[in-house]
Structure formats: C-alpha cells, structure tokens
C-alpha atoms as a PDB file:
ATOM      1  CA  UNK A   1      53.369 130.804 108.522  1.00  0.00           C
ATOM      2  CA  UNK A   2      53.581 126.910 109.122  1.00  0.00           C
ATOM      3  CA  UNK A   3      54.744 126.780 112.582  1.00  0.00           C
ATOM      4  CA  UNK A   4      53.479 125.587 115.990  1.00  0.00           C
ATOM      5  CA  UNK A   5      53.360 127.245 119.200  1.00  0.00           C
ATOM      6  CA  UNK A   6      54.424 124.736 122.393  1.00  0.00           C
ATOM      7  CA  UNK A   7      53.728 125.725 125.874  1.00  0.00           C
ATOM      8  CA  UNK A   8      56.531 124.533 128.418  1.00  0.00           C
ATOM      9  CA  UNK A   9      55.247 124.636 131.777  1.00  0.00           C
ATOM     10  CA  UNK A  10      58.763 124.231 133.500  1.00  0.00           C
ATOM     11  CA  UNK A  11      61.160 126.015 136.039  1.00  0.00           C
ATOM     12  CA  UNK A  12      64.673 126.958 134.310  1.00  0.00           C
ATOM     13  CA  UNK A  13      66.137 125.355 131.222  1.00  0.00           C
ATOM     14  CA  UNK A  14      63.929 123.236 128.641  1.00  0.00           C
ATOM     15  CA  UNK A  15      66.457 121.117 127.826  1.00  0.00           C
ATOM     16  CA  UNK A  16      67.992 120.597 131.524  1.00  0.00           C
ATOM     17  CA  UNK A  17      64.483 120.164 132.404  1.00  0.00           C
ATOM     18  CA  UNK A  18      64.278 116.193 133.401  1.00  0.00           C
ATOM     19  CA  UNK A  19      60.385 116.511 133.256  1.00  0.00           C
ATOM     20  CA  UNK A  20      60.123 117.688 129.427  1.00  0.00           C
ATOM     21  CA  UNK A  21      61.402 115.723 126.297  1.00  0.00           C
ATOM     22  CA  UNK A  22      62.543 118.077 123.653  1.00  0.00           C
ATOM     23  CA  UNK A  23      63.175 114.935 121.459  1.00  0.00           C
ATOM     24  CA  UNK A  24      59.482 114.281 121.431  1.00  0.00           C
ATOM     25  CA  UNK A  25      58.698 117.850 121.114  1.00  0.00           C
ATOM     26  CA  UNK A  26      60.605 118.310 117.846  1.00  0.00           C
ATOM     27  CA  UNK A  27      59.244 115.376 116.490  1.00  0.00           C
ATOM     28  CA  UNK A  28      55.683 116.070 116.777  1.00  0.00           C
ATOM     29  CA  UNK A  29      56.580 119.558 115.342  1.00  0.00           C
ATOM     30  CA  UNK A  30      56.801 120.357 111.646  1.00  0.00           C
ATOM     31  CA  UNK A  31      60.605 121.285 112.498  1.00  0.00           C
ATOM     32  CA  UNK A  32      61.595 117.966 111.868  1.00  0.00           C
ATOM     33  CA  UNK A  33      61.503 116.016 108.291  1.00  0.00           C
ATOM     34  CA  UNK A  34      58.924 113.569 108.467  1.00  0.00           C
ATOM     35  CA  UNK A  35      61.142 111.129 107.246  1.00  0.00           C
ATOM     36  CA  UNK A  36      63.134 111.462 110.538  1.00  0.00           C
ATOM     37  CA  UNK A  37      59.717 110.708 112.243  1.00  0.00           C
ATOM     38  CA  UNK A  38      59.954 106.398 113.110  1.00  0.00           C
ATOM     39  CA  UNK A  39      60.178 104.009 115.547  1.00  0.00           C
ATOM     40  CA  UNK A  40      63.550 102.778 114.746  1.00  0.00           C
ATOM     41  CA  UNK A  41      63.073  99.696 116.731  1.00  0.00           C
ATOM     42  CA  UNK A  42      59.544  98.736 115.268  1.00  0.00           C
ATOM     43  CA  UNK A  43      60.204 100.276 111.646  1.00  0.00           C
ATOM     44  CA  UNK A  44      63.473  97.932 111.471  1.00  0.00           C
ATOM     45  CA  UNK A  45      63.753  96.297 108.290  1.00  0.00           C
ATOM     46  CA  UNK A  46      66.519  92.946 109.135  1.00  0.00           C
ATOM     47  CA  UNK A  47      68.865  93.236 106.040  1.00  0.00           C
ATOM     48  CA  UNK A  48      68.531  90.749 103.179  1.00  0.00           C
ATOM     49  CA  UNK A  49      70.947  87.682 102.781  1.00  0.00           C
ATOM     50  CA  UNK A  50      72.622  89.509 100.327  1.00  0.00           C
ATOM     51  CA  UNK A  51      73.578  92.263 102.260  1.00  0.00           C
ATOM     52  CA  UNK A  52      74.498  90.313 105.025  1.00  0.00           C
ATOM     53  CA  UNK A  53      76.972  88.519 102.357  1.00  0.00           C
ATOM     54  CA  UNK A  54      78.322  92.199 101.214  1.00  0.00           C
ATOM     55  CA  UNK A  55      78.926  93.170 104.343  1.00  0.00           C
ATOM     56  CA  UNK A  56      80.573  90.244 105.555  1.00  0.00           C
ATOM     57  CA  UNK A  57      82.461  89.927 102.408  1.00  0.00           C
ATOM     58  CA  UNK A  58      83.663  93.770 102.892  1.00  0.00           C
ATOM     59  CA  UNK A  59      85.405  93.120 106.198  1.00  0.00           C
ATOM     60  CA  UNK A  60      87.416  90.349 105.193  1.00  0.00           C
ATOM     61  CA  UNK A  61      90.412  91.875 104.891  1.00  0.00           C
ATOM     62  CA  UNK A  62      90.346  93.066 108.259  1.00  0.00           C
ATOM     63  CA  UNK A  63      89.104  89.697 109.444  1.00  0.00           C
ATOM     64  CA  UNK A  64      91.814  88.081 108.607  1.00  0.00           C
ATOM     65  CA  UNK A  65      94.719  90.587 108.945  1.00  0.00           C
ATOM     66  CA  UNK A  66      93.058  90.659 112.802  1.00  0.00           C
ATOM     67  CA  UNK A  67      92.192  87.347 113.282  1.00  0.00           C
ATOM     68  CA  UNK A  68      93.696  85.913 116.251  1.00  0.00           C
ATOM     69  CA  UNK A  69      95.880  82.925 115.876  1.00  0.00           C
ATOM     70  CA  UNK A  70      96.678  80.017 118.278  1.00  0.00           C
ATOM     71  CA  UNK A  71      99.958  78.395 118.614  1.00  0.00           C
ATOM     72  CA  UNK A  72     100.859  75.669 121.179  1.00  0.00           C
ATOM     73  CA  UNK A  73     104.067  73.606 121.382  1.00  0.00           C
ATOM     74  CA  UNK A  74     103.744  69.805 120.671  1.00  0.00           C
ATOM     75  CA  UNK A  75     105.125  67.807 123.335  1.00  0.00           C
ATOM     76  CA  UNK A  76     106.645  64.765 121.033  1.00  0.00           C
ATOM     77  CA  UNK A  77     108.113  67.178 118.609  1.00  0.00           C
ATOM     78  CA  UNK A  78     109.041  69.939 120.525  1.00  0.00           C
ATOM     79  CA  UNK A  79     107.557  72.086 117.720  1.00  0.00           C
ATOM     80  CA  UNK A  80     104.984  75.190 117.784  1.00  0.00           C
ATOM     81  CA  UNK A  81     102.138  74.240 115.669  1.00  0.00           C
ATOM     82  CA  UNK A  82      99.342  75.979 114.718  1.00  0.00           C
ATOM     83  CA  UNK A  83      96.130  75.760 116.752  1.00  0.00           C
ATOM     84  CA  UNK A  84      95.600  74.098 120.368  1.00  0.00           C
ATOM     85  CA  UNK A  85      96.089  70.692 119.483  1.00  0.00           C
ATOM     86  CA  UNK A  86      99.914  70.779 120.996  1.00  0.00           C
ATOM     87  CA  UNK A  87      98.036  71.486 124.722  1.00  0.00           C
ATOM     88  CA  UNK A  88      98.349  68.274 126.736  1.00  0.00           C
ATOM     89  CA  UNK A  89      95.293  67.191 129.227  1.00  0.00           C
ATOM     90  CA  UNK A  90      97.232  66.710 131.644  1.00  0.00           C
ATOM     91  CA  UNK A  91     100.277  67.749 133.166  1.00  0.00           C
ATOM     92  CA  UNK A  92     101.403  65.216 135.991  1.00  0.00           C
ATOM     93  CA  UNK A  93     101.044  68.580 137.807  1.00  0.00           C
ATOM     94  CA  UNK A  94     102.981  70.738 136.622  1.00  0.00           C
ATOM     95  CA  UNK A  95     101.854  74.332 136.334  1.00  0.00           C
ATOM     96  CA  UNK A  96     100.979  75.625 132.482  1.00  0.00           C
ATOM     97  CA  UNK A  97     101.314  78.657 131.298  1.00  0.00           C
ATOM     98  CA  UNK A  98      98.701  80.353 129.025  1.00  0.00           C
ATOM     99  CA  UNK A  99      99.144  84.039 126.973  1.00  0.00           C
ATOM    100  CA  UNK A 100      96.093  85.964 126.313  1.00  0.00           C
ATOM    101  CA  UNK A 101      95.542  87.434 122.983  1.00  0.00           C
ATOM    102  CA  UNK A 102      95.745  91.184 122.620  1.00  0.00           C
ATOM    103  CA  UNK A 103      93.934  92.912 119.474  1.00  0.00           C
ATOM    104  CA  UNK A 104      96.318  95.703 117.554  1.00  0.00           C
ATOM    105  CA  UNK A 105      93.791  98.877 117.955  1.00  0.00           C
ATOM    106  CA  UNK A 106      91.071  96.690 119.014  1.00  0.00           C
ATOM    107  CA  UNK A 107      90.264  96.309 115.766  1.00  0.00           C
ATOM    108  CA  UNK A 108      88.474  93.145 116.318  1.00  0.00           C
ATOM    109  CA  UNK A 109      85.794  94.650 118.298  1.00  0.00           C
END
C-alpha cells in the first residue's frame, strides 16, 4: 500500500542512535499528517492586536489577585503606605532592611 521503506544504517537502537533523527524521518514519511509538516519558527504567524488584547484581558484576574504589592513606612507619619515612596535616600547610616517578594504557587511566572 502507501508506505515507505527507510534504510537505517546504524549499530543498536534507532532511537538511542545519536547519529539518526527519527523526528526527521517521520516527517518526511507519509506517517505523519502533512499538516504537522512546518517550520514552526519560519511558519510563525505573530498574533493580531486583538488577540494580544484577549489574551491579556483573560489573565487579569490572575494579574491582579498575584500582583505584587509594595509597602514602605513613611518616616514623618510613621505610617505604611502603599508603594516605595516612604523609602528615604538616605539613612545617616543606618542599616535598612528590605523583604523580597515571594509569589503564592509562582503563579506570576
């Protein structure tokens, strides 16, 4: 029937074998759809603004449940506020002490 014969020259295992790529085989072969058959780098279609706007819009919730947030203390109020603006320049010094953010399941990744 509709099928292809492939001579391997190799010692032991075709798909150990470092010297043959049984990718490349299949592909040139009528086993695989020729669909599958593309450079995926070359063939790449960039998505349209649109779909970038979908699939921003469909990760907001995440975004912003995981969205790290910034607190610092403001020196003349002795208050945590919301953002950086409570770090001073300077210290006269002293030592500061800053906490890293840690992501909840790495989620933000």
């Amino acid at each position: 029937p509709d099928c292809t014969k492939v001579i391997v020259r190799s010692q032991g295992h075709l798909v150990l074998d470092a010297a043959q790529n049984v990718t490349r085989i299949l592909t040139d072969s009528n086993v695989v759809a020729s669909k599958m058959r593309r450079d995926r780098v070359n063939d790449f279609v960039p998505p349209s603004p649109e779909e970038c706007k979908a699939a921003v819009k469909s990760v907001e919730g995440l975004r912003s449940f995981y969205s790290p947030v910034f607190l610092s203390l403001d020196a003349d109020s002795g208050k945590v506020v919301r953002g950086l603006a409570g770090i001073p320049e300077k210290l006269d010094g002293k030592p500061m002490l800053f906490i890293g953010n840690h992501q909840t399941l790495s989620l933000d990744l």
